[in-house]
C-alpha atoms as a PDB file:
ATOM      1  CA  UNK A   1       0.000   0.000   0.000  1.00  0.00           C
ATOM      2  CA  UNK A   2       2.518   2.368   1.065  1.00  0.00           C
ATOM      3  CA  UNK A   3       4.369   1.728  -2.383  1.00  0.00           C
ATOM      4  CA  UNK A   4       1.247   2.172  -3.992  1.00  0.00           C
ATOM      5  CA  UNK A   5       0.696   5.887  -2.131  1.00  0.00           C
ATOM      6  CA  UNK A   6       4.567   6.832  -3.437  1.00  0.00           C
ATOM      7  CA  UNK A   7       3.625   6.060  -7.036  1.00  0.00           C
ATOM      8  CA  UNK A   8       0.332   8.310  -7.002  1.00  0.00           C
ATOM      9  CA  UNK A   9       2.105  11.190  -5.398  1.00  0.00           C
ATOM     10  CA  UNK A  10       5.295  10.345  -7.984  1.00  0.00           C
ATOM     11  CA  UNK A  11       3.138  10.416 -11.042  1.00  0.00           C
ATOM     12  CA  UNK A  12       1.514  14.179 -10.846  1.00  0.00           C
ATOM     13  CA  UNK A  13       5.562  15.297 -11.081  1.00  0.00           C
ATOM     14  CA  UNK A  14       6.261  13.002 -13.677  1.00  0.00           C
ATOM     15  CA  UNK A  15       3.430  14.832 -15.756  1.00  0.00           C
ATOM     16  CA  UNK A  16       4.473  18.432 -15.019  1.00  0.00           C
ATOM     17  CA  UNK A  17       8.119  17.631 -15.914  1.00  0.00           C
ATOM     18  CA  UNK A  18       6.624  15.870 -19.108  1.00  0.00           C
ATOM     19  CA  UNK A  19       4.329  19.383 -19.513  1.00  0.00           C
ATOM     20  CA  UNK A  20       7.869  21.607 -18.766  1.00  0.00           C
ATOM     21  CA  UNK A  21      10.008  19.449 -21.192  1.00  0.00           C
ATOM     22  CA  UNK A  22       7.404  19.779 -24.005  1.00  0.00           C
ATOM     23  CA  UNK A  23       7.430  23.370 -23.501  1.00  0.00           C
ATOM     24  CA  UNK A  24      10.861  23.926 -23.353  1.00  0.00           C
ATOM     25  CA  UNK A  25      11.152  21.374 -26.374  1.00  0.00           C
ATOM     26  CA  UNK A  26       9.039  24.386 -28.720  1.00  0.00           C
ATOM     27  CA  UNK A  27      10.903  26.977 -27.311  1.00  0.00           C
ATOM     28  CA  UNK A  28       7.528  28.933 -26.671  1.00  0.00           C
ATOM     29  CA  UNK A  29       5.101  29.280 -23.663  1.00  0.00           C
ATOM     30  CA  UNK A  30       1.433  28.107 -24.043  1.00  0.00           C
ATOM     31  CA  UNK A  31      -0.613  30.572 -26.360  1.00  0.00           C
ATOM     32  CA  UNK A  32      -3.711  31.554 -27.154  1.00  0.00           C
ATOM     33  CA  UNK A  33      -5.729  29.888 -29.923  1.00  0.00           C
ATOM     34  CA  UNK A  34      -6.043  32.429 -32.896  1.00  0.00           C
ATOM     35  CA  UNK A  35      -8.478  31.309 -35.155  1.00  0.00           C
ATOM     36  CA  UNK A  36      -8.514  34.834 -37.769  1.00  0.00           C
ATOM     37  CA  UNK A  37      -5.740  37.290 -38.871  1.00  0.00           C
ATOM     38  CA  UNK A  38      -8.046  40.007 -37.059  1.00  0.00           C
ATOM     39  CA  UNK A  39      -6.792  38.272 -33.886  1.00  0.00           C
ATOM     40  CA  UNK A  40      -3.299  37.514 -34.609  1.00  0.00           C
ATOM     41  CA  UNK A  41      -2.563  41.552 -35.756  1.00  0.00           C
ATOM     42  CA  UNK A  42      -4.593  42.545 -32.452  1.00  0.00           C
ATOM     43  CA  UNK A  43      -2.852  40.233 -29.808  1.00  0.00           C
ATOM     44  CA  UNK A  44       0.318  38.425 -31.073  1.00  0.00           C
ATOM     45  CA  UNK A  45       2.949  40.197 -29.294  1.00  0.00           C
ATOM     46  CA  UNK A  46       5.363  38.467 -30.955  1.00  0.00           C
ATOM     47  CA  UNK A  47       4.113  39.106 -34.484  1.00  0.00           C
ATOM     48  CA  UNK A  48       4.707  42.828 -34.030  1.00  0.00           C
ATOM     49  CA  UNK A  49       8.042  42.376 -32.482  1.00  0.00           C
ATOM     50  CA  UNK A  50       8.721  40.599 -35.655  1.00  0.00           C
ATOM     51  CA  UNK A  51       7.476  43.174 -38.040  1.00  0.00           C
ATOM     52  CA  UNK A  52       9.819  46.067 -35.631  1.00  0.00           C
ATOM     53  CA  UNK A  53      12.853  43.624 -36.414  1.00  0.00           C
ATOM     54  CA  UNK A  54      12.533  43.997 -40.070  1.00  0.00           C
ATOM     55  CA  UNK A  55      15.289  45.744 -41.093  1.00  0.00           C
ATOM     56  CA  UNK A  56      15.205  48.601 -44.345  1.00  0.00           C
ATOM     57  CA  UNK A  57      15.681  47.064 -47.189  1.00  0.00           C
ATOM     58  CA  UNK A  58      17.151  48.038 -50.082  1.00  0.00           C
ATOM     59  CA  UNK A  59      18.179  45.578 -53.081  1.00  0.00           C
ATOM     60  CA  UNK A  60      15.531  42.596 -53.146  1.00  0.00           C
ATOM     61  CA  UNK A  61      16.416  41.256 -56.718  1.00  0.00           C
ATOM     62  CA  UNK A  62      16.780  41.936 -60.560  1.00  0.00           C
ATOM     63  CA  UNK A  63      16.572  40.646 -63.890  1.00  0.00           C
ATOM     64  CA  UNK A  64      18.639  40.641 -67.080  1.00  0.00           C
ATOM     65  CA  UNK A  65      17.611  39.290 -70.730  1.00  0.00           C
ATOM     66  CA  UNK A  66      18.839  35.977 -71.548  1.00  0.00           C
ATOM     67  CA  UNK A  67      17.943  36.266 -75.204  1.00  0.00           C
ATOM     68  CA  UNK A  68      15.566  38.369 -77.569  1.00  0.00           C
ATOM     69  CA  UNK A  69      14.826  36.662 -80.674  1.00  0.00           C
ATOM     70  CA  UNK A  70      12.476  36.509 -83.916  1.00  0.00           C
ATOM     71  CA  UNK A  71       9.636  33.652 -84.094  1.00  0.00           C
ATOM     72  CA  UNK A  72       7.329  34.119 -86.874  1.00  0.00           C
ATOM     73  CA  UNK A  73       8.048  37.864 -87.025  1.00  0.00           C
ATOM     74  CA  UNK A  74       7.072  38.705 -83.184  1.00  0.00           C
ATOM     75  CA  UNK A  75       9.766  39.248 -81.004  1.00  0.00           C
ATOM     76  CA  UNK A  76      10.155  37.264 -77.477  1.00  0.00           C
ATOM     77  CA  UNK A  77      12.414  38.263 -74.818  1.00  0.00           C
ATOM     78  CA  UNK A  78      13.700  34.893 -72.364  1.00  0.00           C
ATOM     79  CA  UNK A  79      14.743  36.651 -69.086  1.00  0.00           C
ATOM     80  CA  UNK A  80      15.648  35.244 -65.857  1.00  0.00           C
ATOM     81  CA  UNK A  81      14.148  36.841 -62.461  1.00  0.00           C
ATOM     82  CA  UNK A  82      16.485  36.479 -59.559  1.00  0.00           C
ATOM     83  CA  UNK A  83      15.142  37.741 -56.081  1.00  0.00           C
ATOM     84  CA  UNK A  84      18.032  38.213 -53.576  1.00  0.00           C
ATOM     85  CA  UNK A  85      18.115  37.499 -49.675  1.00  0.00           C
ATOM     86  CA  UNK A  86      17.451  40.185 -47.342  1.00  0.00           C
ATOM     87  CA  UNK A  87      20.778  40.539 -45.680  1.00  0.00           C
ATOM     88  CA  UNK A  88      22.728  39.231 -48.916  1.00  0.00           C
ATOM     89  CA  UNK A  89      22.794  40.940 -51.985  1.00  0.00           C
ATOM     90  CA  UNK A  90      24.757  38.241 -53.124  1.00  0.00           C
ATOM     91  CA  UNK A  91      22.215  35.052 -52.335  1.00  0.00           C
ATOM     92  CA  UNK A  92      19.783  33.676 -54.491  1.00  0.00           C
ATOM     93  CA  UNK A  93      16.399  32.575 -52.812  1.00  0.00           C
ATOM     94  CA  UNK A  94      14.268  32.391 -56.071  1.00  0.00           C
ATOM     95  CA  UNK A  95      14.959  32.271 -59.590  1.00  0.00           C
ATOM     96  CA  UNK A  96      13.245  31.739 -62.799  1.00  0.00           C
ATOM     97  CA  UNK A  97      13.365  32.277 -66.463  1.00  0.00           C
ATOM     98  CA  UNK A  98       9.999  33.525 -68.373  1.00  0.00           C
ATOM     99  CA  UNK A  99       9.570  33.874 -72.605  1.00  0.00           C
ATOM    100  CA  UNK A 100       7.316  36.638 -73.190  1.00  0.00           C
ATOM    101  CA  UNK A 101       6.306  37.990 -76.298  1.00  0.00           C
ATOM    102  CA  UNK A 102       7.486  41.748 -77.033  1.00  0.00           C
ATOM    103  CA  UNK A 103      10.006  43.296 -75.064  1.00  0.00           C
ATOM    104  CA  UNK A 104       8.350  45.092 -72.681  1.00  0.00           C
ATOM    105  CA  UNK A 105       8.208  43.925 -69.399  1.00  0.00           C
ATOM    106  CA  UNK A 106       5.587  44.003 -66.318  1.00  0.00           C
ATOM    107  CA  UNK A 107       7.304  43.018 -62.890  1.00  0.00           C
ATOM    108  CA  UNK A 108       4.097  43.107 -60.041  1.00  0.00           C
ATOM    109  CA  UNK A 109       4.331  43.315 -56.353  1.00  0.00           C
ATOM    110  CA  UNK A 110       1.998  43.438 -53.210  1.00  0.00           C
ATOM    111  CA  UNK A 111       3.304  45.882 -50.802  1.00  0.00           C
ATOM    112  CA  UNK A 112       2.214  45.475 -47.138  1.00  0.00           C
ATOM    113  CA  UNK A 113       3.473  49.199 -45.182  1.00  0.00           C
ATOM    114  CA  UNK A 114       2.688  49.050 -40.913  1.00  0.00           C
ATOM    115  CA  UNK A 115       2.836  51.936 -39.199  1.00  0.00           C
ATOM    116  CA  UNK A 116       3.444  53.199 -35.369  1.00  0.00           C
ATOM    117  CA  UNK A 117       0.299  50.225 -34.242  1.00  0.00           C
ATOM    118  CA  UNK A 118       1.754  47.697 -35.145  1.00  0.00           C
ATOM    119  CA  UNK A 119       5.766  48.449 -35.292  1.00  0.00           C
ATOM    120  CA  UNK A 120       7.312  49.188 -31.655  1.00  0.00           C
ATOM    121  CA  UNK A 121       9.743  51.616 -32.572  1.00  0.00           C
ATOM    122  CA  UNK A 122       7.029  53.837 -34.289  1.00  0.00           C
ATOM    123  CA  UNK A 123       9.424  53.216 -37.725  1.00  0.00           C
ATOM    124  CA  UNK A 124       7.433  52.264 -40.437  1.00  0.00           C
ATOM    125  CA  UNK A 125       8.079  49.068 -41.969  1.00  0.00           C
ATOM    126  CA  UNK A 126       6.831  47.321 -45.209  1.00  0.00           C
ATOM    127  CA  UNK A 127       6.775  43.600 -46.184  1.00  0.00           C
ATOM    128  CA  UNK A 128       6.319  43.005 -50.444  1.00  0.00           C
ATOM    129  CA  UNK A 129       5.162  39.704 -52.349  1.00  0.00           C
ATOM    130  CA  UNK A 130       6.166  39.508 -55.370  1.00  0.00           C
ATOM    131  CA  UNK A 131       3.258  38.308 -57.952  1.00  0.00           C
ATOM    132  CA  UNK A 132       3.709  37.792 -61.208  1.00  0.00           C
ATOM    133  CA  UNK A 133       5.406  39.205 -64.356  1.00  0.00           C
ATOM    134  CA  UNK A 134       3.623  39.865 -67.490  1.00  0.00           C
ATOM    135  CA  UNK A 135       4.538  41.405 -71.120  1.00  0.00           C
ATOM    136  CA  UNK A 136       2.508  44.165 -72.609  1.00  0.00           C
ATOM    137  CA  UNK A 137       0.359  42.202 -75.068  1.00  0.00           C
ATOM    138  CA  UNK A 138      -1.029  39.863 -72.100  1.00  0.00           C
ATOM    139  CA  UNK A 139      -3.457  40.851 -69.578  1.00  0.00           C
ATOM    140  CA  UNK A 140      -1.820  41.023 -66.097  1.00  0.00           C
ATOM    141  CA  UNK A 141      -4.123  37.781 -65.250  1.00  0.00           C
ATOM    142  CA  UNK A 142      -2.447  36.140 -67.757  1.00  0.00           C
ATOM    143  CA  UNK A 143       1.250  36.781 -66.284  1.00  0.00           C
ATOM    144  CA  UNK A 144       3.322  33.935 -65.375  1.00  0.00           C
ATOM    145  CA  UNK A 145       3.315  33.686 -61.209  1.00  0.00           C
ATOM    146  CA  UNK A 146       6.563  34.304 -59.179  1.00  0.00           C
ATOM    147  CA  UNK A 147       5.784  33.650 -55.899  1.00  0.00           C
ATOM    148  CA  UNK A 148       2.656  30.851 -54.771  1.00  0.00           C
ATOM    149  CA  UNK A 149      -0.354  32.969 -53.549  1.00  0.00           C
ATOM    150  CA  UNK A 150      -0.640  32.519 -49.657  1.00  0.00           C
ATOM    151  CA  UNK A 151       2.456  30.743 -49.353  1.00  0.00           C
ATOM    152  CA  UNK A 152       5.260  31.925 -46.912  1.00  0.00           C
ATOM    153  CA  UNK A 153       7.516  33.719 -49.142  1.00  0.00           C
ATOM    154  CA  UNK A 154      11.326  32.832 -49.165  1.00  0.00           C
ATOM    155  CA  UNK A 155      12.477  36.145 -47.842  1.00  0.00           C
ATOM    156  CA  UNK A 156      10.607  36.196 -44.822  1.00  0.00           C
ATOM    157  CA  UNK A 157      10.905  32.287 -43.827  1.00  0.00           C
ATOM    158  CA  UNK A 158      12.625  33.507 -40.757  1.00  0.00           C
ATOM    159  CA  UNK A 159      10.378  36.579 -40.034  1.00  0.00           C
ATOM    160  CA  UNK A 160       7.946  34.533 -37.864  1.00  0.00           C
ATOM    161  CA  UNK A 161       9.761  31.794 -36.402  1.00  0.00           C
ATOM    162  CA  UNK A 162       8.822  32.598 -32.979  1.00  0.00           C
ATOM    163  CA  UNK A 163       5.378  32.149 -33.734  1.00  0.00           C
ATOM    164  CA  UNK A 164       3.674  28.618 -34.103  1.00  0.00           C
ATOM    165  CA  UNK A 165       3.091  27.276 -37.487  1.00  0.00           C
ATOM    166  CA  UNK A 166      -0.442  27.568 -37.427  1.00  0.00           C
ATOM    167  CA  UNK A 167      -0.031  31.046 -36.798  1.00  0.00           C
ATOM    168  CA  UNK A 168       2.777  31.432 -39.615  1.00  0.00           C
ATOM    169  CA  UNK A 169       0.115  29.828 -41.974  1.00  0.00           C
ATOM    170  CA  UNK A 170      -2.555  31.721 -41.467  1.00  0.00           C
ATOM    171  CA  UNK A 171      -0.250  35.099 -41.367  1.00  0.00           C
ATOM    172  CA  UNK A 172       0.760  34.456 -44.869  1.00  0.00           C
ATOM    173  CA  UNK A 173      -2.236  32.925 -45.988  1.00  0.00           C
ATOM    174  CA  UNK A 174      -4.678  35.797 -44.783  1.00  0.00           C
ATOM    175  CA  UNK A 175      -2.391  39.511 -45.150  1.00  0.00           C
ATOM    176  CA  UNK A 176      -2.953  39.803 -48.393  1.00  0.00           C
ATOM    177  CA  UNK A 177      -6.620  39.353 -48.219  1.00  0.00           C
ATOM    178  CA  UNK A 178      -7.030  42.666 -45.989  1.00  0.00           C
ATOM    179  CA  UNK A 179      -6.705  45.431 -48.638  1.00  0.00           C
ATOM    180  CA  UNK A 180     -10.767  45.796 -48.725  1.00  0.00           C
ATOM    181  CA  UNK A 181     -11.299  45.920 -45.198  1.00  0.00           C
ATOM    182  CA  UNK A 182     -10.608  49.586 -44.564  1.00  0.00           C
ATOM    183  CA  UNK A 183     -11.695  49.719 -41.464  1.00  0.00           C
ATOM    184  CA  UNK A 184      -9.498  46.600 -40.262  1.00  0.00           C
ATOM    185  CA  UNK A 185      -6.679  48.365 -42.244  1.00  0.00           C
ATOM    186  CA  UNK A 186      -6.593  51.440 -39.582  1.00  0.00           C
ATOM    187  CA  UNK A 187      -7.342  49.639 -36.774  1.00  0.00           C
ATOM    188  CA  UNK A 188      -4.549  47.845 -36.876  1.00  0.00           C
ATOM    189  CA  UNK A 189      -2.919  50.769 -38.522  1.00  0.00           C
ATOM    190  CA  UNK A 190      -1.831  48.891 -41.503  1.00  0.00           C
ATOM    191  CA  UNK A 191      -1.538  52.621 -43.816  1.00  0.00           C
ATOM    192  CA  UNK A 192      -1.850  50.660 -47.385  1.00  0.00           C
ATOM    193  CA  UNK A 193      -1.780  46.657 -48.903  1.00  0.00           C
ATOM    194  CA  UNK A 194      -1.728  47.610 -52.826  1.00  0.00           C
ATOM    195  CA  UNK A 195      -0.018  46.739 -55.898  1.00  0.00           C
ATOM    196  CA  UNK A 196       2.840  47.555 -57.016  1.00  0.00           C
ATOM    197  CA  UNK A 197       4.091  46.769 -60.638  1.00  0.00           C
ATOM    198  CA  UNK A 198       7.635  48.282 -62.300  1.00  0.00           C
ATOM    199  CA  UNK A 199       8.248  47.560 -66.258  1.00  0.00           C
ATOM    200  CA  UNK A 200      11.403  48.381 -68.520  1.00  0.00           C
ATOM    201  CA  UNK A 201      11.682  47.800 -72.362  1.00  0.00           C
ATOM    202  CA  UNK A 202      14.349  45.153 -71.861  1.00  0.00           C
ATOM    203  CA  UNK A 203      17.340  44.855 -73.569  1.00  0.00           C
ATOM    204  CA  UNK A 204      20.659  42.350 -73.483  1.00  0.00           C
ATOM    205  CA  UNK A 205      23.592  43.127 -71.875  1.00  0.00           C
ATOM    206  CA  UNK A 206      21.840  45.331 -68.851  1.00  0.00           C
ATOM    207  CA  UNK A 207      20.880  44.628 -65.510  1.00  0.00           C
ATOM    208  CA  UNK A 208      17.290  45.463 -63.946  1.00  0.00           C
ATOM    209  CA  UNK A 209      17.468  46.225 -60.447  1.00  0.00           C
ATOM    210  CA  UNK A 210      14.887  45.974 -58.182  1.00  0.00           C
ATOM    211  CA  UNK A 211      14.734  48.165 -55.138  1.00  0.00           C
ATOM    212  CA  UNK A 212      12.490  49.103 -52.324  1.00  0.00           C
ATOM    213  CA  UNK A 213      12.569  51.481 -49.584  1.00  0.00           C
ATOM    214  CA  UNK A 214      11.130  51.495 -45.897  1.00  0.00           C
ATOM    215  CA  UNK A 215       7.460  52.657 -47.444  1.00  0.00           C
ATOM    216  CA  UNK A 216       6.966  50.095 -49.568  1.00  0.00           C
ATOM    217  CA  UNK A 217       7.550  51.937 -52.804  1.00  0.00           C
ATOM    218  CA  UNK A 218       9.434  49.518 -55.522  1.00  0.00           C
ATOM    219  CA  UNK A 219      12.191  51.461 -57.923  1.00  0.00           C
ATOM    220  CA  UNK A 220      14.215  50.574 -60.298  1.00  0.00           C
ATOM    221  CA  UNK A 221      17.999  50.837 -61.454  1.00  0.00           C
ATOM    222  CA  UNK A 222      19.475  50.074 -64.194  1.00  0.00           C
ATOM    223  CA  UNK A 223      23.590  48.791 -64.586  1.00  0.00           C
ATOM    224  CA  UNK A 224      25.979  47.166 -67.611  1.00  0.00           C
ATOM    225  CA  UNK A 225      26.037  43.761 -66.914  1.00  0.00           C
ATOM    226  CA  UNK A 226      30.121  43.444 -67.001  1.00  0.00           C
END
């Protein structure tokens, strides 16, 4: 019997050091089931100390022509897109190559900008998807896709990592879908989620830089390719 009393007051231990080790195993104490985006922007801590830590960027990619060439007498430009880590200009996280007809070139971006709400140093910060790229003779819902719609985008894959997944998923899956919800929008003082496309008549032997400041706003720059 007395055995029997040591194991019962043994086992309530055993499951709070089996609780403690699980915890500490995720790195993360218990949180709060978020079932919307409404709820993650309004009470994930974390998410807005993750959107302060995003640092100004300034290259995020470019692309050069690979060939331009006569089919049928239409011209089609092959190019290859290339978009760049954010804390290596230098690292490829994405790259493709596109044959569009013509030689003028549609590059289109969503641009997410936070302000003071949601970014703890009162700095704003902007977070950008980029969508699809398209030639002038195609509708822009005909353009080839760059990044998969509501998947977590390359650049960012670290961005959340304090967050759980199911909180990472619906982050990514759900931003984009806010830009008609004005009212949402300046609640959680999200200033603008719009489009943002850039577009060059392309030529060999240059380089297309893409660039984007701390608002959000994508620019271009052009350099030899040596």
């Amino acid at each position: 019997m007395a055995e029997g009393r040591k194991k019962l007051k043994i086992l309530p231990l055993v499951i709070i050091g089996a609780v403690l080790v699980g915890m500490a195993y995720l790195g993360r104490t218990p949180y709060k089931a978020i079932a919307t985006i409404h709820e993650l922007l309004a009470e994930n801590k974390e998410l807005k100390q993750a959107i302060t830590n995003l640092s100004s960027e300034d290259q995020i990619g470019y692309a050069k022509v690979v060939a331009q060439q006569m089919r049928d007498g239409e011209l089609f430009t092959t190019i290859r897109f290339v978009e760049t880590a954010r804390n290596n200009k230098l690292k490829k996280i994405l790259e493709k190559e596109y044959t569009i007809a013509g030689d003028i070139i549609h590059f289109d971006a969503l641009i997410v900008k936070f302000g003071n709400k949601m970014v703890m140093d009162g700095k704003t910060r902007a977070l950008y998807l980029w969508r699809r790229v398209y030639g002038e003779k195609m509708t822009p819902a005909e353009g080839f896709s760059i990044e998969e719609p509501g998947a977590e985008p390359q650049r960012y894959k670290d961005m959340l990592e304090a967050l759980p997944i199911e909180q990472k998923k619906l982050f990514w899956s759900e931003i984009w879908e806010l830009a008609n919800d004005t009212e949402k929008l300046a609640e959680y003082d999200i200033s603008a989620i719009y489009g943002n496309a850039v577009y060059w008549k392309l030529r060999e032997g240059l380089i297309y830089i893409f660039k984007i400041n701390s608002t959000g706003q994508v620019y271009p720059e052009i350099v030899p390719d040596i």
